[in-house]
Each structure stands twice: as C-alpha cells, then as structure tokens.
PDB file of N, CA and C in Angstrom:
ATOM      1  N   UNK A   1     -14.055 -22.016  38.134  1.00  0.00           N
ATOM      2  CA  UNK A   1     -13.457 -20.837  38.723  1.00  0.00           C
ATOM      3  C   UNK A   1     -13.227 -19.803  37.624  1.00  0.00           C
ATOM      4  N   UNK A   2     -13.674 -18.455  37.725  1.00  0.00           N
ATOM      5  CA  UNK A   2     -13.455 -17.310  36.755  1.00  0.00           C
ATOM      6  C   UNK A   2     -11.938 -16.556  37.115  1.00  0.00           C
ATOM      7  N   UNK A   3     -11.435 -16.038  36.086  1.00  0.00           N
ATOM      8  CA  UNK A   3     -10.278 -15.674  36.617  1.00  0.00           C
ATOM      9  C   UNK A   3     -10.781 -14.067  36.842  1.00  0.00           C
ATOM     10  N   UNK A   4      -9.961 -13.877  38.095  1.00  0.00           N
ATOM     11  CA  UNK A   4      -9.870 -12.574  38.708  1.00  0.00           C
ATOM     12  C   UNK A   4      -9.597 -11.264  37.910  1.00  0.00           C
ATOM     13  N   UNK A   5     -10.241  -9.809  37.895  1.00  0.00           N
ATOM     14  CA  UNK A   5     -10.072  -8.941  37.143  1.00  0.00           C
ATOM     15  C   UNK A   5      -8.314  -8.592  36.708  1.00  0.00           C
ATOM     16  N   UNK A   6      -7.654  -9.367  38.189  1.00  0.00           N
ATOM     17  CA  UNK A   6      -6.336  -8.828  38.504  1.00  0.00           C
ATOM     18  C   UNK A   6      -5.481  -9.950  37.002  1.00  0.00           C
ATOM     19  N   UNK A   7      -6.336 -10.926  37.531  1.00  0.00           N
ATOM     20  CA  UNK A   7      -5.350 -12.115  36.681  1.00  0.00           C
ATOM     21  C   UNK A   7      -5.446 -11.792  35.165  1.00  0.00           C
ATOM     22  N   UNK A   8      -6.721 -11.233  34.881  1.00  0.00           N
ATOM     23  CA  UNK A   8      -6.994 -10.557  33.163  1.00  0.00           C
ATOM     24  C   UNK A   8      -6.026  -9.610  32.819  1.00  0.00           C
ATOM     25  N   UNK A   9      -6.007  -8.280  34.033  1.00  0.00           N
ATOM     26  CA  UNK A   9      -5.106  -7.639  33.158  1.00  0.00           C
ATOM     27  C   UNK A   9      -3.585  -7.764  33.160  1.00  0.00           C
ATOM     28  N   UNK A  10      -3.334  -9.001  34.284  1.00  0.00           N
ATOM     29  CA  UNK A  10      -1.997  -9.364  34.138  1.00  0.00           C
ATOM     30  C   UNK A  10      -1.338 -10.244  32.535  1.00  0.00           C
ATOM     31  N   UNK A  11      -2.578 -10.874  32.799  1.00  0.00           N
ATOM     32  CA  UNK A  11      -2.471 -12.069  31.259  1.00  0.00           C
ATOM     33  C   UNK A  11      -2.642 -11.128  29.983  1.00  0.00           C
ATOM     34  N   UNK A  12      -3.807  -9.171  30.127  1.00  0.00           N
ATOM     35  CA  UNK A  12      -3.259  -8.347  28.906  1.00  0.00           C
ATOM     36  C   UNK A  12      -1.857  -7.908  29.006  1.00  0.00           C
ATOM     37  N   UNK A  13      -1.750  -7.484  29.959  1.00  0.00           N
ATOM     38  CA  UNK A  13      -0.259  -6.774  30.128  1.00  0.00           C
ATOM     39  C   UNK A  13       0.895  -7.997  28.888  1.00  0.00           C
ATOM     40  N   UNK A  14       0.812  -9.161  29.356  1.00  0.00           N
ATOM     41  CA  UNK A  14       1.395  -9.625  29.421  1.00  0.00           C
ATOM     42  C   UNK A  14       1.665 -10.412  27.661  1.00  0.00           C
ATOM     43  N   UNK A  15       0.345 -10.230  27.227  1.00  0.00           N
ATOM     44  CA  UNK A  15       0.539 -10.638  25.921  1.00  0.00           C
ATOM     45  C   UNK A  15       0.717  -9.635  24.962  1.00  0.00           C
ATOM     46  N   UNK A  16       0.097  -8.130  25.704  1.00  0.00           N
ATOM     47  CA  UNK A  16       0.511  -7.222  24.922  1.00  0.00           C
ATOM     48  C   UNK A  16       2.140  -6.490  24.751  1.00  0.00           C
ATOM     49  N   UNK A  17       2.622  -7.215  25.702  1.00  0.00           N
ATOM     50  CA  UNK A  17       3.898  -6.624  25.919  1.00  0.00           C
ATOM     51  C   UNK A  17       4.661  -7.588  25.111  1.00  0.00           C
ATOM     52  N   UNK A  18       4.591  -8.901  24.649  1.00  0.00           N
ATOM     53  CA  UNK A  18       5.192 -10.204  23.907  1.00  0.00           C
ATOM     54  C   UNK A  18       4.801  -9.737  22.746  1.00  0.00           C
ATOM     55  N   UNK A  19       3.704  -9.006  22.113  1.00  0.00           N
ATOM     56  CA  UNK A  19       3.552  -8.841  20.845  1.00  0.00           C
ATOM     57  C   UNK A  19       4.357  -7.451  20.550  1.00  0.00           C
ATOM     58  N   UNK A  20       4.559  -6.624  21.693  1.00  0.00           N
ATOM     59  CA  UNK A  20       5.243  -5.549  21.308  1.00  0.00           C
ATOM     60  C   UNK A  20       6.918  -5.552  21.213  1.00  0.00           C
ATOM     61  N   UNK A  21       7.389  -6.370  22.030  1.00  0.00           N
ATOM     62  CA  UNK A  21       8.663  -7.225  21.613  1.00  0.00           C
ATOM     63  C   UNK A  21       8.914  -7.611  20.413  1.00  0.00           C
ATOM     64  N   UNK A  22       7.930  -8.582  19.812  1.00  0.00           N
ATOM     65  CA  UNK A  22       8.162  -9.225  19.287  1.00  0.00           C
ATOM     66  C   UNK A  22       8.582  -8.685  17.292  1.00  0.00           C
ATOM     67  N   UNK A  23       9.505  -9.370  16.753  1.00  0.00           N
ATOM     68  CA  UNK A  23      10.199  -8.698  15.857  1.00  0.00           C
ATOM     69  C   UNK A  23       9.119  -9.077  15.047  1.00  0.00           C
ATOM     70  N   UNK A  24       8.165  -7.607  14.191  1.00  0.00           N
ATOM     71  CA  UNK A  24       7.705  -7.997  12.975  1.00  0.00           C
ATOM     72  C   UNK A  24       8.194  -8.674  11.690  1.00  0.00           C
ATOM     73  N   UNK A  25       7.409  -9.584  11.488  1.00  0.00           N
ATOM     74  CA  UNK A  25       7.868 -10.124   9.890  1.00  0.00           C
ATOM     75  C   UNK A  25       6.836  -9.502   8.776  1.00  0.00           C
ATOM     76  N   UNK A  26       7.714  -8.887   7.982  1.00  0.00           N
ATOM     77  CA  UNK A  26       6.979  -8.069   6.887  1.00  0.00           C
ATOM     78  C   UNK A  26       6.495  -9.684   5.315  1.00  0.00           C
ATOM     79  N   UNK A  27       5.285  -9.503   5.124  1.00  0.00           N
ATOM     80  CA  UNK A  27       5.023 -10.274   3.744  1.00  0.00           C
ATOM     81  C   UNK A  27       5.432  -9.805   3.052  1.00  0.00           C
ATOM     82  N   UNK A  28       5.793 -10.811   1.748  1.00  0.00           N
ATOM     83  CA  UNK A  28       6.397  -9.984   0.408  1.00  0.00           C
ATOM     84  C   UNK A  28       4.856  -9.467  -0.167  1.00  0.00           C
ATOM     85  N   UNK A  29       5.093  -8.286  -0.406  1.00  0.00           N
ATOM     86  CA  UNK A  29       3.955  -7.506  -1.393  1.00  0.00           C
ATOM     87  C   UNK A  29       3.781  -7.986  -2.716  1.00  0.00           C
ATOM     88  N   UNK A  30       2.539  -7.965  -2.967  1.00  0.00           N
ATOM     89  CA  UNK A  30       1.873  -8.695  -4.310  1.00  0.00           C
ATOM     90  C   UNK A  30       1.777  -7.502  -4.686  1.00  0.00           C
ATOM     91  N   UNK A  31       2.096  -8.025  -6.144  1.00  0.00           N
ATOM     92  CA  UNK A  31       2.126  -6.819  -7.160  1.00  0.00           C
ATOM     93  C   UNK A  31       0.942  -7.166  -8.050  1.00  0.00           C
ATOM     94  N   UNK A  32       0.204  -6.166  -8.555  1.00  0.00           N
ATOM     95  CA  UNK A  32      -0.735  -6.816  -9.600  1.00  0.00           C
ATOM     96  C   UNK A  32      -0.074  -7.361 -11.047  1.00  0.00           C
ATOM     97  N   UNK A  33       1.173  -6.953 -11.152  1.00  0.00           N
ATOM     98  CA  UNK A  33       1.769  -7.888 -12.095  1.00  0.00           C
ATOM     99  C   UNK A  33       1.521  -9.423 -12.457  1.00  0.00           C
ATOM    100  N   UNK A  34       1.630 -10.139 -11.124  1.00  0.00           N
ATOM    101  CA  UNK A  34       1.382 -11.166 -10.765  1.00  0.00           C
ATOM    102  C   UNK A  34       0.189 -11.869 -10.744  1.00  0.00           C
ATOM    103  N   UNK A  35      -0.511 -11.088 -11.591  1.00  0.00           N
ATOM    104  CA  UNK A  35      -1.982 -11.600 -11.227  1.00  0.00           C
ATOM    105  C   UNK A  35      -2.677 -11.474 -12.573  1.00  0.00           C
ATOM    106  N   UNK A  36      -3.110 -12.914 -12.658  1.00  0.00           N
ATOM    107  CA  UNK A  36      -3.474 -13.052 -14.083  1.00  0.00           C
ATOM    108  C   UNK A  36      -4.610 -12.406 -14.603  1.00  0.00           C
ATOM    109  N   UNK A  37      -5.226 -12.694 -15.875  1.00  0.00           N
ATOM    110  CA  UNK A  37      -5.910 -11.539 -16.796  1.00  0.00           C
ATOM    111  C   UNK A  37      -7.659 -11.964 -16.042  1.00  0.00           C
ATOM    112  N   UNK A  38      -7.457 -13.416 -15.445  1.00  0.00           N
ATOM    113  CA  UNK A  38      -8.642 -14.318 -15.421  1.00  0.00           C
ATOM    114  C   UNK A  38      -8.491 -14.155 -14.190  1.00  0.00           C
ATOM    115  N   UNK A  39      -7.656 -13.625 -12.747  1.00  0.00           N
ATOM    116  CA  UNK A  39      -8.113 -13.945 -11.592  1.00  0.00           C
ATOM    117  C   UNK A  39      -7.839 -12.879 -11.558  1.00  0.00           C
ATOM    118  N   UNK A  40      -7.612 -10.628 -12.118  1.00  0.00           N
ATOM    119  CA  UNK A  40      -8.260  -9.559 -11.923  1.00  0.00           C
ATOM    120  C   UNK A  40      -9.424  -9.256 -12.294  1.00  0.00           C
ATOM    121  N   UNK A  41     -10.001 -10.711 -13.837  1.00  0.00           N
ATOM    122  CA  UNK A  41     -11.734 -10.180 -13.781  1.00  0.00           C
ATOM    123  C   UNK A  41     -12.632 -10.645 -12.552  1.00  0.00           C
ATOM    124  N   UNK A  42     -11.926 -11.818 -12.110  1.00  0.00           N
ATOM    125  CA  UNK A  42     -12.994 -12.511 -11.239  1.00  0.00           C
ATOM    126  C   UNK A  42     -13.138 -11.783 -10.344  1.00  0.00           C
ATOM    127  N   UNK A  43     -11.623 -11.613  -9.305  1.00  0.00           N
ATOM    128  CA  UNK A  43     -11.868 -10.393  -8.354  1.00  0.00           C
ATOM    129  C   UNK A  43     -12.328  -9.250  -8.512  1.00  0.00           C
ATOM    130  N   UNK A  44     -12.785  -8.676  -9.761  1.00  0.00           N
ATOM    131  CA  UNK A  44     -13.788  -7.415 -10.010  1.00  0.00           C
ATOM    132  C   UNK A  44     -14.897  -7.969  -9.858  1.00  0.00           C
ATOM    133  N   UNK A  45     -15.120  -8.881 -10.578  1.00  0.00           N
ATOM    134  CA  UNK A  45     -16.460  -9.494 -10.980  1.00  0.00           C
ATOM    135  C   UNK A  45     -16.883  -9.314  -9.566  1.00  0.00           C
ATOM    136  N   UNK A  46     -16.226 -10.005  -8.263  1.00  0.00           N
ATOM    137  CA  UNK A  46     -16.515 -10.364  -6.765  1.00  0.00           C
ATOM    138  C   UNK A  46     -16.652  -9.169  -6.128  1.00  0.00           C
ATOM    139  N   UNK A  47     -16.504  -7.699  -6.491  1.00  0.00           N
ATOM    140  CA  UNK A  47     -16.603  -6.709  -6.113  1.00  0.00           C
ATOM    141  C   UNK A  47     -17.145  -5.751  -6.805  1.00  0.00           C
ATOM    142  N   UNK A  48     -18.025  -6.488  -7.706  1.00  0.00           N
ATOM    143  CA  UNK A  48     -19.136  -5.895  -8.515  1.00  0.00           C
ATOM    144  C   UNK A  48     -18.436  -4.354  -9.091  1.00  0.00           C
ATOM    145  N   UNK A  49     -17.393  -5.090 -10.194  1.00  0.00           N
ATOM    146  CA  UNK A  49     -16.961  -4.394 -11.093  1.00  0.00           C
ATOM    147  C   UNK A  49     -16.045  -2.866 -10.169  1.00  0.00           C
ATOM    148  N   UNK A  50     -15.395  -2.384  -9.343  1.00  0.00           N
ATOM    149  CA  UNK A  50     -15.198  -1.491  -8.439  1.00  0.00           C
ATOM    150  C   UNK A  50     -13.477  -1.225  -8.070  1.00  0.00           C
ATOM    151  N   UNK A  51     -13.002  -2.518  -8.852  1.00  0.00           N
ATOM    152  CA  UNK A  51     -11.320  -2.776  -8.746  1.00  0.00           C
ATOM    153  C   UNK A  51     -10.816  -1.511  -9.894  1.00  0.00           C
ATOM    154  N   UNK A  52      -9.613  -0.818 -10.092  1.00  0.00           N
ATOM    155  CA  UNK A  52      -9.085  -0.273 -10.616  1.00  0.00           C
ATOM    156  C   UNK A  52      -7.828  -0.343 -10.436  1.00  0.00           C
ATOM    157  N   UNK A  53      -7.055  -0.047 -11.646  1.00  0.00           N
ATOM    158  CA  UNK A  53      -5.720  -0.700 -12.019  1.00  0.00           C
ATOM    159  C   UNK A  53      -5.028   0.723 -12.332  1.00  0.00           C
ATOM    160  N   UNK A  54      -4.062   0.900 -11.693  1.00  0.00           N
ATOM    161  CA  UNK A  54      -3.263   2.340 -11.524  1.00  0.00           C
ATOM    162  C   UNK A  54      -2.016   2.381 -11.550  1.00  0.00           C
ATOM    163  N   UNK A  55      -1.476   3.509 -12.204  1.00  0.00           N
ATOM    164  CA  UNK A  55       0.107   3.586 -11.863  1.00  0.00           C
ATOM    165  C   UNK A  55       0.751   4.335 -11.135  1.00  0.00           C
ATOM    166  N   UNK A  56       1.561   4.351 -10.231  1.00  0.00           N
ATOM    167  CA  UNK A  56       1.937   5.255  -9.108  1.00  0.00           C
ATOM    168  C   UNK A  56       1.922   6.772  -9.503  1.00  0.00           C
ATOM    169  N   UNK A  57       1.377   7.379  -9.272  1.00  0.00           N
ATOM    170  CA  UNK A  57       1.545   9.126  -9.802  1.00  0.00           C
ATOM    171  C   UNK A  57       2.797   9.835 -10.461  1.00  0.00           C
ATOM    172  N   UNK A  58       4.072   9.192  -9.223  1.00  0.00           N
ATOM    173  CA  UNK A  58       5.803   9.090  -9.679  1.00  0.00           C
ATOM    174  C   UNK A  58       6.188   8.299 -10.294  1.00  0.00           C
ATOM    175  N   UNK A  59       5.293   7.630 -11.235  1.00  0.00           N
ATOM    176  CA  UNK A  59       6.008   5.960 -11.860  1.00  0.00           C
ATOM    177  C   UNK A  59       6.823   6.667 -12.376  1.00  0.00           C
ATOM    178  N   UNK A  60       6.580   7.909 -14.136  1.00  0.00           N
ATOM    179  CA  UNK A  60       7.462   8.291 -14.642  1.00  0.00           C
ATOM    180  C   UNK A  60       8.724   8.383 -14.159  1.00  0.00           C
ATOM    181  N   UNK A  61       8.930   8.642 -12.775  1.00  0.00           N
ATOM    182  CA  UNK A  61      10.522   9.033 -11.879  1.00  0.00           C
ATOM    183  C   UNK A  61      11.279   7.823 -11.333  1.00  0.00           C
ATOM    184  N   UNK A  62      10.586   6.682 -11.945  1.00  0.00           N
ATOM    185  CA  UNK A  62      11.052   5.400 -11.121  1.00  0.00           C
ATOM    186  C   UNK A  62      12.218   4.531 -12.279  1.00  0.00           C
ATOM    187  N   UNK A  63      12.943   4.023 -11.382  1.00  0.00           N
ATOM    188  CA  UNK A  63      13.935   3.021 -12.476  1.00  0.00           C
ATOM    189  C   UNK A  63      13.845   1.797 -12.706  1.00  0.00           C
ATOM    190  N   UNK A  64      13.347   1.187 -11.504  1.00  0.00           N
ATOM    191  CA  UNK A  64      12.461   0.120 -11.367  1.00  0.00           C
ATOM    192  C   UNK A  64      11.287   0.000 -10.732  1.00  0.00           C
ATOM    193  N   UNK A  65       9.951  -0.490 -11.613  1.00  0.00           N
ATOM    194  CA  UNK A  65       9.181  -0.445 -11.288  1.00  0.00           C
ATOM    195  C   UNK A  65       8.190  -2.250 -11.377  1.00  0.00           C
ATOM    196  N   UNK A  66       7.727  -2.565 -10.434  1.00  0.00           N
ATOM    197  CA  UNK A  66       7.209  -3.801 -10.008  1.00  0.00           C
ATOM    198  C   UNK A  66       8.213  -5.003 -10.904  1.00  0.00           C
ATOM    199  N   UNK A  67       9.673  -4.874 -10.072  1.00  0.00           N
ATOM    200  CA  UNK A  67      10.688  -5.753 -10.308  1.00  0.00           C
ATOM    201  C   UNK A  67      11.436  -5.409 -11.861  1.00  0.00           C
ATOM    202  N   UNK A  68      11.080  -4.570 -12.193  1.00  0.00           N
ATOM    203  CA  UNK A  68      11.575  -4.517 -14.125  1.00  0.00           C
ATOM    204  C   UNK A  68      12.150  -3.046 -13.872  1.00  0.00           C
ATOM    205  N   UNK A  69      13.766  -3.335 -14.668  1.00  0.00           N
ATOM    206  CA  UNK A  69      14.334  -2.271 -14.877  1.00  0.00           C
ATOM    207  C   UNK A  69      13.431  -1.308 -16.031  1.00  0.00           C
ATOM    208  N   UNK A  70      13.077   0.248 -15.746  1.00  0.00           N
ATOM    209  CA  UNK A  70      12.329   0.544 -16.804  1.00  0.00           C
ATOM    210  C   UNK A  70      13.163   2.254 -16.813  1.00  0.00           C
ATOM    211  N   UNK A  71      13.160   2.999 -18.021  1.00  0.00           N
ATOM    212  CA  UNK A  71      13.683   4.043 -18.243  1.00  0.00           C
ATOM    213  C   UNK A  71      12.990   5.674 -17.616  1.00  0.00           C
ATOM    214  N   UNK A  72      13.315   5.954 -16.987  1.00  0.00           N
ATOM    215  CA  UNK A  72      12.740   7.264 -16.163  1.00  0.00           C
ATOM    216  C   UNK A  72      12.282   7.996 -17.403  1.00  0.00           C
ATOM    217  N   UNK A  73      11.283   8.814 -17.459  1.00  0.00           N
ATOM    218  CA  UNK A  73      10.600   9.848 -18.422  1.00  0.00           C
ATOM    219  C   UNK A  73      11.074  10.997 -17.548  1.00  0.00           C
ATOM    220  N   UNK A  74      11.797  11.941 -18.022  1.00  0.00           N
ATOM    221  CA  UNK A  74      12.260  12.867 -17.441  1.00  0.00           C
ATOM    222  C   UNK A  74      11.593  14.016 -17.444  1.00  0.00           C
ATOM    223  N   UNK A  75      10.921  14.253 -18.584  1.00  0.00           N
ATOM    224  CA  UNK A  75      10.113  15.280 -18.536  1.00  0.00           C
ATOM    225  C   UNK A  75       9.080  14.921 -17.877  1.00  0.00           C
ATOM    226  N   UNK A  76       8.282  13.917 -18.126  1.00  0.00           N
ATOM    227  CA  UNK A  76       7.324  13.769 -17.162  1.00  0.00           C
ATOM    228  C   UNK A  76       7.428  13.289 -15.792  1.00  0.00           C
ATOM    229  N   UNK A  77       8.829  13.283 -15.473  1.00  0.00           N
ATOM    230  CA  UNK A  77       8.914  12.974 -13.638  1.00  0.00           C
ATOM    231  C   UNK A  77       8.990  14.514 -13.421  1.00  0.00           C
ATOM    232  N   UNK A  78       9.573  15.440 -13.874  1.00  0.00           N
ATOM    233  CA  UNK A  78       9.823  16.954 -13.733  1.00  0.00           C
ATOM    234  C   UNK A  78       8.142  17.267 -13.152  1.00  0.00           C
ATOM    235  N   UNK A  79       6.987  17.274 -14.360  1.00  0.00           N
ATOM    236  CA  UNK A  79       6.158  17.877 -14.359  1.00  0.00           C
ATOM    237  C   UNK A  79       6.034  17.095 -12.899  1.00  0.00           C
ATOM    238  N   UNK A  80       5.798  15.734 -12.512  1.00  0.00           N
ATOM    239  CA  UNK A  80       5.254  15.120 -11.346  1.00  0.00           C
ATOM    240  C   UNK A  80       5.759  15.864 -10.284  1.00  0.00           C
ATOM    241  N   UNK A  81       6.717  15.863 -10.293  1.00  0.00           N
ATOM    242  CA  UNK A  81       7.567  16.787  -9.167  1.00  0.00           C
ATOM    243  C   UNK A  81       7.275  18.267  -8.828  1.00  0.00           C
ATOM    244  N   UNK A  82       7.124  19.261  -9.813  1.00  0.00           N
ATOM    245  CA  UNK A  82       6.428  20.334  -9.777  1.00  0.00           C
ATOM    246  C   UNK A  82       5.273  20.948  -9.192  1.00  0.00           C
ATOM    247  N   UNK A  83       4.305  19.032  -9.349  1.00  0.00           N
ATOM    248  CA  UNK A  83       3.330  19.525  -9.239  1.00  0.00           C
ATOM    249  C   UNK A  83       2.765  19.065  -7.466  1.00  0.00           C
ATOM    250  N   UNK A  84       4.070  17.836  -7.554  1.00  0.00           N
ATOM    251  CA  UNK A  84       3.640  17.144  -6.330  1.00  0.00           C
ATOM    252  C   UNK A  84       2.787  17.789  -5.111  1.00  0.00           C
ATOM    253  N   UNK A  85       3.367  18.771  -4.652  1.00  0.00           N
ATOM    254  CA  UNK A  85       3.068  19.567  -3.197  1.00  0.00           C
ATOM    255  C   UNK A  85       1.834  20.407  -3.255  1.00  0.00           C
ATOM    256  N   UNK A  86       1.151  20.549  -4.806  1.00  0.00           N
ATOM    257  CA  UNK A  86      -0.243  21.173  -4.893  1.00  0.00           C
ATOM    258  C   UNK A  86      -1.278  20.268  -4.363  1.00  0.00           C
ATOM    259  N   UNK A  87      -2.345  20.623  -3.924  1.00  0.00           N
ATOM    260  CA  UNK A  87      -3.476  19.520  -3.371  1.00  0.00           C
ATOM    261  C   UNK A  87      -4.065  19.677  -4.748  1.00  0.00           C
ATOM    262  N   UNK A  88      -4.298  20.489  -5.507  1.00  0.00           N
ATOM    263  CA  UNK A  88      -5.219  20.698  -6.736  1.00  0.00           C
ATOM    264  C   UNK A  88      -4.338  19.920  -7.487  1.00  0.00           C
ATOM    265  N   UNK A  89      -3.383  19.791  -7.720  1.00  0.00           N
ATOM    266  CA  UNK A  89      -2.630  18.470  -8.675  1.00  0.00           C
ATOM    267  C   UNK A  89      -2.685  17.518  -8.186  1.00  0.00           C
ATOM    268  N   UNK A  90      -2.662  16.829  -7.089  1.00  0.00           N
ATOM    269  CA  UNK A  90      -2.847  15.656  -6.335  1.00  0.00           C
ATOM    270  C   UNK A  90      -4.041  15.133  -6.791  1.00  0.00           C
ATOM    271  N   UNK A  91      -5.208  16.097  -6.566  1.00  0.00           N
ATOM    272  CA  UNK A  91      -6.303  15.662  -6.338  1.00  0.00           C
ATOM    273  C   UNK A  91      -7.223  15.405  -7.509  1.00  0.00           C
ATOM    274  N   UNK A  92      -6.416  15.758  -8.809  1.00  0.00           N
ATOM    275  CA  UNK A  92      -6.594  15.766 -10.187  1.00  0.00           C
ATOM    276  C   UNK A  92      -6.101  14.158 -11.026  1.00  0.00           C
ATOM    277  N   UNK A  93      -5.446  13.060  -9.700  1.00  0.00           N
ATOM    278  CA  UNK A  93      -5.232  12.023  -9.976  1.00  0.00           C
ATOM    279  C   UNK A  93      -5.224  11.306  -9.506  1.00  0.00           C
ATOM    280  N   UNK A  94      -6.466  10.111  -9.972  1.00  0.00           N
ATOM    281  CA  UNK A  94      -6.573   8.553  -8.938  1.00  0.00           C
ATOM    282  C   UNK A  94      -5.658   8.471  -8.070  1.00  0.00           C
ATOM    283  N   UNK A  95      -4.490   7.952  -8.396  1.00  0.00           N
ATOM    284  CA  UNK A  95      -3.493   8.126  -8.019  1.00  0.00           C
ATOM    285  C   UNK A  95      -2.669   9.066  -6.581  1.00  0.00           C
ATOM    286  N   UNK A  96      -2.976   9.962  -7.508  1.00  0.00           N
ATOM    287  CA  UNK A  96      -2.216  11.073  -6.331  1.00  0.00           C
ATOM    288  C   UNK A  96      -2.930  11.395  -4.702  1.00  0.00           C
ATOM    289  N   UNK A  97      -1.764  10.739  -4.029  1.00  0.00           N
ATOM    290  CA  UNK A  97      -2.476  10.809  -2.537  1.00  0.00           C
ATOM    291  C   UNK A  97      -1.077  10.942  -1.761  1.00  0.00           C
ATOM    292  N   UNK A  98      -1.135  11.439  -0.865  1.00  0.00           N
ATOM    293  CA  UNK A  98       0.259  11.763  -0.129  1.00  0.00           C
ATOM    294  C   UNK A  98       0.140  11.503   1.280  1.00  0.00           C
ATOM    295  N   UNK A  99       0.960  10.525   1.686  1.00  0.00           N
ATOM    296  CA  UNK A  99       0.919   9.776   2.865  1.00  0.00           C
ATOM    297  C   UNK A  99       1.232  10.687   4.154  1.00  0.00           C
ATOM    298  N   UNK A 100       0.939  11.744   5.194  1.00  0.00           N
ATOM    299  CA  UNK A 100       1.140  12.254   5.932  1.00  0.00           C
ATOM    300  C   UNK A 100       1.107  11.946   7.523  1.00  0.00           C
ATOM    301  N   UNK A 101       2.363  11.466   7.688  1.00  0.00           N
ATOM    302  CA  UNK A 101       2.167  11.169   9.397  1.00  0.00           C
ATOM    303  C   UNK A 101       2.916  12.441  10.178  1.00  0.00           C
TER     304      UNK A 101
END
C-alpha cells in the first residue's frame, strides 16, 4: 500500500513543525588553534594546497581572542574602525567581509 498524497503532507507538516519546535543545540566552534601543525598540512594537502589561515580584520580590537586574554592595539583597532564601513577597505582584506542580513 502507497501512502496517500494527503498522508505525505500530513507526515511533512508534521516533522517540519517538530524540527521547528525543537530547541537548537549549538556545537562548540573549533578554533584553528586547536589544530595541529601536521593535521592543517594534511587538510591543505586534501584541498590541494587552497586552506588559508587568517585573523579577524577586528582582531586588533579584541581582548580575547580564540580563548587567550590578549592586549587590544589601539591604534590599530582605531584605524579598523575608521575604515570598517568603506567597501574599498573591506575589500582590501582577506579578511574583511561584513555579514549583512
């Protein structure tokens, strides 16, 4: 016996509505800190050399950065800040990309 078009979209309704309930659980984020000298070559190696290793555009402005208390550069969080809202400064760094919803 096939189930009925009715019974399909009762059984979508129905799982889509349990997943939309349902309370996300966030993973803890991997930091590349965490990741040794021998398993970031391999994973390049596996992506035919194409991985790149970056620092947030605002690191300078940060106090802690990937779990380590570290000292803000003030002049250089200034310039970051200055420059933030230009697309021509943005776009002048790996890095710089600005999340817009």
């Amino acid at each position: 016996m096939t189930p009925s078009n009715t019974q399909f979209l009762l059984a979508s309704v129905l799982l889509a509505s349990s997943s939309v309930l349902a309370r996300p659980t966030l993973a803890p984020r991997a930091s590349t800190a965490s990741i040794t000298s021998a398993q970031w070559s391999q994973l390049n190696q596996s992506v035919g050399g194409r991985l790149h290793a970056v620092q947030p555009l605002a690191e300078p402005c940060y106090s802690v950065y990937n779990g380590n208390i570290v000292t803000p550069n003030l002049a250089q969080c200034s310039a970051v800040q200055n420059g933030y809202t230009a697309d021509t400064y943005l776009a002048s760094y790996y890095s710089g990309f600005m999340n817009v919803r």
